[in-house]
PDB file of N, CA and C in Angstrom:
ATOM      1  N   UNK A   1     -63.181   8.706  -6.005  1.00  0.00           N
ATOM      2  CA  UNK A   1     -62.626   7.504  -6.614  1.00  0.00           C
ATOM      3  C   UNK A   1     -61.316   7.167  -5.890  1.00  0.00           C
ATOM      4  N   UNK A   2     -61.349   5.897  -5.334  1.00  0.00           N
ATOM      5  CA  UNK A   2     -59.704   5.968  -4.204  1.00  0.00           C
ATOM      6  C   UNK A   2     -58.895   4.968  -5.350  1.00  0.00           C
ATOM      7  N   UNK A   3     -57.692   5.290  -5.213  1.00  0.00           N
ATOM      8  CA  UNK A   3     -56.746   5.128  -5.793  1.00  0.00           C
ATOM      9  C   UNK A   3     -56.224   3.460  -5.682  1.00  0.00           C
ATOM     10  N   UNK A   4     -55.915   3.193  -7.198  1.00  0.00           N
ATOM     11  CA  UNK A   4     -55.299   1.637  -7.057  1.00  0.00           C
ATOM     12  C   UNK A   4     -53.935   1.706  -6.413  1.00  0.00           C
ATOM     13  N   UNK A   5     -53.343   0.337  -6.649  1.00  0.00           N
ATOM     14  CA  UNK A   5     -52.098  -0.191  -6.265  1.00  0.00           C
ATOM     15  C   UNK A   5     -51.185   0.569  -7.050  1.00  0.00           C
ATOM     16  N   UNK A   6     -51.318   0.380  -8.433  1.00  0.00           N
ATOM     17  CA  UNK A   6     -50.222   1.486  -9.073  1.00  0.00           C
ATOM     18  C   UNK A   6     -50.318   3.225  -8.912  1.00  0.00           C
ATOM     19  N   UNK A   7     -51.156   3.648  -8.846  1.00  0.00           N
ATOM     20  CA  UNK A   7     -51.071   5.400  -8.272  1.00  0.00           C
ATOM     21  C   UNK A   7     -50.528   5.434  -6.949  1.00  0.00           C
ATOM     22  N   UNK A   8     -50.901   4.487  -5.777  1.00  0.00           N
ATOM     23  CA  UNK A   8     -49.830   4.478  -4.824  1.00  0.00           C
ATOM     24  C   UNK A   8     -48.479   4.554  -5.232  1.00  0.00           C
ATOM     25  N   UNK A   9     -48.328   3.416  -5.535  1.00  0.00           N
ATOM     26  CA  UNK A   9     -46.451   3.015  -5.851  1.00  0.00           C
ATOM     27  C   UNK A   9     -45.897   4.535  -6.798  1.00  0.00           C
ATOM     28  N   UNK A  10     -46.769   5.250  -7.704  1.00  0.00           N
ATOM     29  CA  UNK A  10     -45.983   6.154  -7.903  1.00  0.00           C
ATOM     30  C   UNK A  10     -45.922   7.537  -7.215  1.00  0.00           C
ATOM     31  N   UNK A  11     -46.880   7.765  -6.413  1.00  0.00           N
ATOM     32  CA  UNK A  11     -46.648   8.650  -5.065  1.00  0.00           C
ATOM     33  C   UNK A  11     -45.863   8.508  -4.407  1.00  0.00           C
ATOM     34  N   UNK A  12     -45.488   7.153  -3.820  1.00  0.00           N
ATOM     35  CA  UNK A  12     -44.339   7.216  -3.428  1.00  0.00           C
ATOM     36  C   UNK A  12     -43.088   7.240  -3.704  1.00  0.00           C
ATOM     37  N   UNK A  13     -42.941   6.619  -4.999  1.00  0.00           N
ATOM     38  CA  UNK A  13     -42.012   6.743  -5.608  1.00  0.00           C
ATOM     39  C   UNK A  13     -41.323   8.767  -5.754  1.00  0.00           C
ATOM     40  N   UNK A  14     -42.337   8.922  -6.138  1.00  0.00           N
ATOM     41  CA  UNK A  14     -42.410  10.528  -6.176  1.00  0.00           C
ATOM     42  C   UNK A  14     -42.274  11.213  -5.137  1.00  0.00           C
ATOM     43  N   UNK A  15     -42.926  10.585  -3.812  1.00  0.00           N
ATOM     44  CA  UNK A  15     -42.136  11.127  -2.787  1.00  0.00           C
ATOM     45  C   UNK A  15     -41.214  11.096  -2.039  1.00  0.00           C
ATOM     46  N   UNK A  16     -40.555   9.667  -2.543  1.00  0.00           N
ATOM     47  CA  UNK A  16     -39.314   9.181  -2.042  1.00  0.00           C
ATOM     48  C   UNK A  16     -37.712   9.754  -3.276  1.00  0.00           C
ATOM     49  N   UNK A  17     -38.201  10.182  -4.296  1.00  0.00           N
ATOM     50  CA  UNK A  17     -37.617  10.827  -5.197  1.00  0.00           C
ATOM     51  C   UNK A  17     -37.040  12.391  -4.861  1.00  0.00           C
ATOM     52  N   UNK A  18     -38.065  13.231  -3.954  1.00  0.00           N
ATOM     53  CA  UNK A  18     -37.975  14.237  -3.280  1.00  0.00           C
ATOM     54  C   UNK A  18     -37.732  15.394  -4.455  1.00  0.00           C
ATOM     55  N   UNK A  19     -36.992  15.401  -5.564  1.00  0.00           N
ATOM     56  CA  UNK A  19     -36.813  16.350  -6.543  1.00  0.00           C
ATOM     57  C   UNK A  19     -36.610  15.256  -7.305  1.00  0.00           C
ATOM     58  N   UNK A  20     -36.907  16.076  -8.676  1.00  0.00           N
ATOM     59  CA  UNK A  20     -36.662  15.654 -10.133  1.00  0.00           C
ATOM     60  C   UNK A  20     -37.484  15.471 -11.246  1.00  0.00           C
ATOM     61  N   UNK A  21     -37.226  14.102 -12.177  1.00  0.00           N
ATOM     62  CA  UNK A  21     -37.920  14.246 -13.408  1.00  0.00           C
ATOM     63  C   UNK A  21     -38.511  13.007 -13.270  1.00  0.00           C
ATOM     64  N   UNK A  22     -39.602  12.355 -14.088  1.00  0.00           N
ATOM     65  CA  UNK A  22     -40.452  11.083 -13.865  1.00  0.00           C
ATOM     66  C   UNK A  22     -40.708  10.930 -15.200  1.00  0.00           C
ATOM     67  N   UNK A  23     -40.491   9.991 -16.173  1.00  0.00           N
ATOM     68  CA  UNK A  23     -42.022   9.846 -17.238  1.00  0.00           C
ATOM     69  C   UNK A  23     -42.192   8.696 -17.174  1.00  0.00           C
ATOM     70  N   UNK A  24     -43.573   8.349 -16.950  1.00  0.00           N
ATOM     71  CA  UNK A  24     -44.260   7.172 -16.726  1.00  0.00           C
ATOM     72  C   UNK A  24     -45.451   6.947 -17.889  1.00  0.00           C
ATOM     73  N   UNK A  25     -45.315   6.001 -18.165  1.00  0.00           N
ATOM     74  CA  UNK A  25     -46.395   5.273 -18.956  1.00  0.00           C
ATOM     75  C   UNK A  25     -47.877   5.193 -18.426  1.00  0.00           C
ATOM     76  N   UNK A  26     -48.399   5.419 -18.932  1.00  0.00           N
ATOM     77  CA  UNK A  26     -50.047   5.622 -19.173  1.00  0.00           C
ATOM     78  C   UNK A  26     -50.866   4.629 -19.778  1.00  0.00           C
ATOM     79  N   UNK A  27     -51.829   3.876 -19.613  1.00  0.00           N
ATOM     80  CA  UNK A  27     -52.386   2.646 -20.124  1.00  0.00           C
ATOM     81  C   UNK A  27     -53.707   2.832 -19.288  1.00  0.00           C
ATOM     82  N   UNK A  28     -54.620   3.352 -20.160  1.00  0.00           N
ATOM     83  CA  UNK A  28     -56.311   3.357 -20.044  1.00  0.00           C
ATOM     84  C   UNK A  28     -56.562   4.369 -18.532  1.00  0.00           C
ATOM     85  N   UNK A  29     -55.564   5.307 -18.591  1.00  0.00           N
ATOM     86  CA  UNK A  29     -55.567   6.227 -17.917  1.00  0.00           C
ATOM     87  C   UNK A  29     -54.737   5.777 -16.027  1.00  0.00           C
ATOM     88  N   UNK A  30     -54.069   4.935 -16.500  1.00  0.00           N
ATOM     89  CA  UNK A  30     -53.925   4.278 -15.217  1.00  0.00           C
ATOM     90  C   UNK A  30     -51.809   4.109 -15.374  1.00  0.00           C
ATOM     91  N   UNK A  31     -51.385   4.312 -14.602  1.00  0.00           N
ATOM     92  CA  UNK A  31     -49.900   4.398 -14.447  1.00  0.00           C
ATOM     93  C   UNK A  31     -49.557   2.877 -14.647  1.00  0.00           C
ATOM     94  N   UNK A  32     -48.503   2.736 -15.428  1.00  0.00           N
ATOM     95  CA  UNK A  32     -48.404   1.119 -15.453  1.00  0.00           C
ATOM     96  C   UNK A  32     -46.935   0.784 -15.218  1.00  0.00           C
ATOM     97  N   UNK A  33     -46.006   2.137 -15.987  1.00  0.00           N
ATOM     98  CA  UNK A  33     -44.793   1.917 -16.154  1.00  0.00           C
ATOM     99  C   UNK A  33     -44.177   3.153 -15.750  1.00  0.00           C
ATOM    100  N   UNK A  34     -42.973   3.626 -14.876  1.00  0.00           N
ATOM    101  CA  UNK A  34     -42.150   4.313 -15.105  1.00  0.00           C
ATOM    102  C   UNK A  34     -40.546   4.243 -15.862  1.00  0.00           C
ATOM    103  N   UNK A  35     -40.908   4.895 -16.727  1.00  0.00           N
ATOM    104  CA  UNK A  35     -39.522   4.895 -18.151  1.00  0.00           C
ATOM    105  C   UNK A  35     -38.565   5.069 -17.380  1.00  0.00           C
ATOM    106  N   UNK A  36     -38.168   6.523 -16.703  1.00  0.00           N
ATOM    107  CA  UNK A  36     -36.890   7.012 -16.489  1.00  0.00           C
ATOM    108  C   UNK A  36     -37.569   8.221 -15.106  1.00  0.00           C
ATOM    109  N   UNK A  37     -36.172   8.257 -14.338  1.00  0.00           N
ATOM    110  CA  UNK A  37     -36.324   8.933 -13.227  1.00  0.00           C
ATOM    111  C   UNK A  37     -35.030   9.700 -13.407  1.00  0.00           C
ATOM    112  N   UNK A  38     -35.101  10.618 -12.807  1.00  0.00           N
ATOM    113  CA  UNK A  38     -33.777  11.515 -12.883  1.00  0.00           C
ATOM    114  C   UNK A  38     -33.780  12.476 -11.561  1.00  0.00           C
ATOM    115  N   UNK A  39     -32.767  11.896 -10.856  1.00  0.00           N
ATOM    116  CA  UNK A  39     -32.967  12.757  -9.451  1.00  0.00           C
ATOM    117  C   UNK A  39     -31.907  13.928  -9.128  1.00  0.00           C
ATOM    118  N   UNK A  40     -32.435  15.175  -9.344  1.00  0.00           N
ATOM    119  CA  UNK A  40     -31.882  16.465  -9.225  1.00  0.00           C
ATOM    120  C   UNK A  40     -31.591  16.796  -7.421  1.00  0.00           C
ATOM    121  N   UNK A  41     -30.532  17.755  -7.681  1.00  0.00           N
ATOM    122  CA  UNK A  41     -29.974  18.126  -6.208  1.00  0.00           C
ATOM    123  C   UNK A  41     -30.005  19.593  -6.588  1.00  0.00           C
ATOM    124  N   UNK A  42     -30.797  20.617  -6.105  1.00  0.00           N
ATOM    125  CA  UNK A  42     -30.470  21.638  -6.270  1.00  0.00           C
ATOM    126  C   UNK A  42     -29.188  22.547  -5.594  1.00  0.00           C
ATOM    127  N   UNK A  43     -27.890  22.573  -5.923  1.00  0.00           N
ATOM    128  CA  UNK A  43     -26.818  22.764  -5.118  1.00  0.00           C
ATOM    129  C   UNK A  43     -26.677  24.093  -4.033  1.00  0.00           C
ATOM    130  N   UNK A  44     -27.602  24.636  -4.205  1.00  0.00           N
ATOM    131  CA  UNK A  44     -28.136  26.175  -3.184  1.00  0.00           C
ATOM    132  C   UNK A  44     -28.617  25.839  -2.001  1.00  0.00           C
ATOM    133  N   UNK A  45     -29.051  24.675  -2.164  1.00  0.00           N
ATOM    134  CA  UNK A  45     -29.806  24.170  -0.722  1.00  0.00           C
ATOM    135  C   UNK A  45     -29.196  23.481   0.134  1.00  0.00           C
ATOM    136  N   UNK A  46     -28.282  22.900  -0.635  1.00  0.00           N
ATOM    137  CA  UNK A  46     -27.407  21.881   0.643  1.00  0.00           C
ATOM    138  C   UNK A  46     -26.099  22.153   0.406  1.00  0.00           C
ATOM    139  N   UNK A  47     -25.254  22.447   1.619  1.00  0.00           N
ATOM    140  CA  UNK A  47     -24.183  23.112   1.691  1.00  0.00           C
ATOM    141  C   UNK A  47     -23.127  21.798   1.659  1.00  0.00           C
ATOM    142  N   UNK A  48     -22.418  22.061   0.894  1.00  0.00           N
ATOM    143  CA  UNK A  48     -21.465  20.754   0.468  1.00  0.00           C
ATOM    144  C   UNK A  48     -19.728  21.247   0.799  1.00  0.00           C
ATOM    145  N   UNK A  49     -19.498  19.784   1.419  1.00  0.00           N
ATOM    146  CA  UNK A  49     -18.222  20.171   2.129  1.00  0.00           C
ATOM    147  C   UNK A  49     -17.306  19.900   1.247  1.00  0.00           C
ATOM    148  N   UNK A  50     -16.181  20.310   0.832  1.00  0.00           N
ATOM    149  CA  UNK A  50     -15.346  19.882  -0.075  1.00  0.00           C
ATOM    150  C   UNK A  50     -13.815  18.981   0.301  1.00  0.00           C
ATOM    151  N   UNK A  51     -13.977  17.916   0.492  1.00  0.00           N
ATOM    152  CA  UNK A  51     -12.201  17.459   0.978  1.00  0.00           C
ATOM    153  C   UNK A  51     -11.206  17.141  -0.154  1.00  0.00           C
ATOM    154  N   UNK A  52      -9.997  17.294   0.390  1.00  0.00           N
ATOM    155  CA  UNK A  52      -9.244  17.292  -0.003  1.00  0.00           C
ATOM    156  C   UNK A  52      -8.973  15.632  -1.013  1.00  0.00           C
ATOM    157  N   UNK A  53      -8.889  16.222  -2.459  1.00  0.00           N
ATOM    158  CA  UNK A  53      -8.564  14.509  -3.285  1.00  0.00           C
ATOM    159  C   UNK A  53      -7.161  13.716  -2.470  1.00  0.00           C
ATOM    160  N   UNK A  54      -7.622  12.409  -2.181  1.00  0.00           N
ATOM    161  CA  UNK A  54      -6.755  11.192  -2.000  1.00  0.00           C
ATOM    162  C   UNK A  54      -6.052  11.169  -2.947  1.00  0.00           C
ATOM    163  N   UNK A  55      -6.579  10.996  -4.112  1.00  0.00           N
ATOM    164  CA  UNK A  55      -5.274  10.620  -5.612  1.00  0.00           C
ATOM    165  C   UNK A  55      -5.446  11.841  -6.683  1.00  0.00           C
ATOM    166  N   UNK A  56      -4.689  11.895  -7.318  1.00  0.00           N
ATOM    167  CA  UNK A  56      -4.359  13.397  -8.019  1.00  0.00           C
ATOM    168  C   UNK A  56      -5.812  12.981  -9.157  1.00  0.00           C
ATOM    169  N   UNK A  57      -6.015  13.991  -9.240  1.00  0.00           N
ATOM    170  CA  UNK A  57      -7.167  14.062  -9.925  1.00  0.00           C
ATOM    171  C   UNK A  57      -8.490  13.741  -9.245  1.00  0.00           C
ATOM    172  N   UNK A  58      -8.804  13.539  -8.067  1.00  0.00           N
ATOM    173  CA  UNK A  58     -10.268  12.763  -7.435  1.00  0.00           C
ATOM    174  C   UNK A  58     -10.447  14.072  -6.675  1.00  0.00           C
ATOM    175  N   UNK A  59     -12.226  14.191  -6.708  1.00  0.00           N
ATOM    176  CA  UNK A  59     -12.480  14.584  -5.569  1.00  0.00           C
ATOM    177  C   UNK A  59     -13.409  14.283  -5.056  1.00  0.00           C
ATOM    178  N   UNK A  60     -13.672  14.195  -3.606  1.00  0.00           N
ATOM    179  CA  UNK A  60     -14.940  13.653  -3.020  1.00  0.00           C
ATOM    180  C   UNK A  60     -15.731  14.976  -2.240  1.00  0.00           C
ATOM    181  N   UNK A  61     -17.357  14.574  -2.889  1.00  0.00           N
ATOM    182  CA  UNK A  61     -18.163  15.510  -2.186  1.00  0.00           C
ATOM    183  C   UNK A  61     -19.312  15.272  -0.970  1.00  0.00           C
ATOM    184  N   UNK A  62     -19.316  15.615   0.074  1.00  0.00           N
ATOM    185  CA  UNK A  62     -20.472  15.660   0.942  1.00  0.00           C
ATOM    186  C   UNK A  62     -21.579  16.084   0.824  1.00  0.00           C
ATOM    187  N   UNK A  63     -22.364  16.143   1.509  1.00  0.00           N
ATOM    188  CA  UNK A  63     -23.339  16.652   1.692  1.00  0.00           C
ATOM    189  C   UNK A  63     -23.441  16.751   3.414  1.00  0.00           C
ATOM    190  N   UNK A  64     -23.480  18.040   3.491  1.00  0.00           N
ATOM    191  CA  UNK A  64     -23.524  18.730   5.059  1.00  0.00           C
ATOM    192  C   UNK A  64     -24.854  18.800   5.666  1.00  0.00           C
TER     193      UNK A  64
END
């Protein structure tokens, strides 16, 4: 059975998401809606540079 227009769009979505959470709506077995996405960084994997805050209290983070 090959796949419609909406099971595409959420493959990719899903693979352009790379990590995280999805819940999507369901309608006669077929994806119609995605509710909410939530995109996780697992911080073990990517080594993050830390600089020094511009204004007292800020800090800015990289990704290395």
């Amino acid at each position: 059975m090959p796949l419609d227009k909406s099971e595409k769009q959420l493959i990719k979505f899903i693979r352009d998401l790379g990590w995280g959470e999805v819940n999507v709506r369901v309608e006669e077995g077929k994806p119609v809606l995605i509710c909410e996405a939530i995109r996780t960084f697992k911080l073990e994997e990517q080594p993050v540079e830390i600089q020094q805050p511009r204004k007292k209290g800020r800090m800015t983070f990289f990704n290395g």
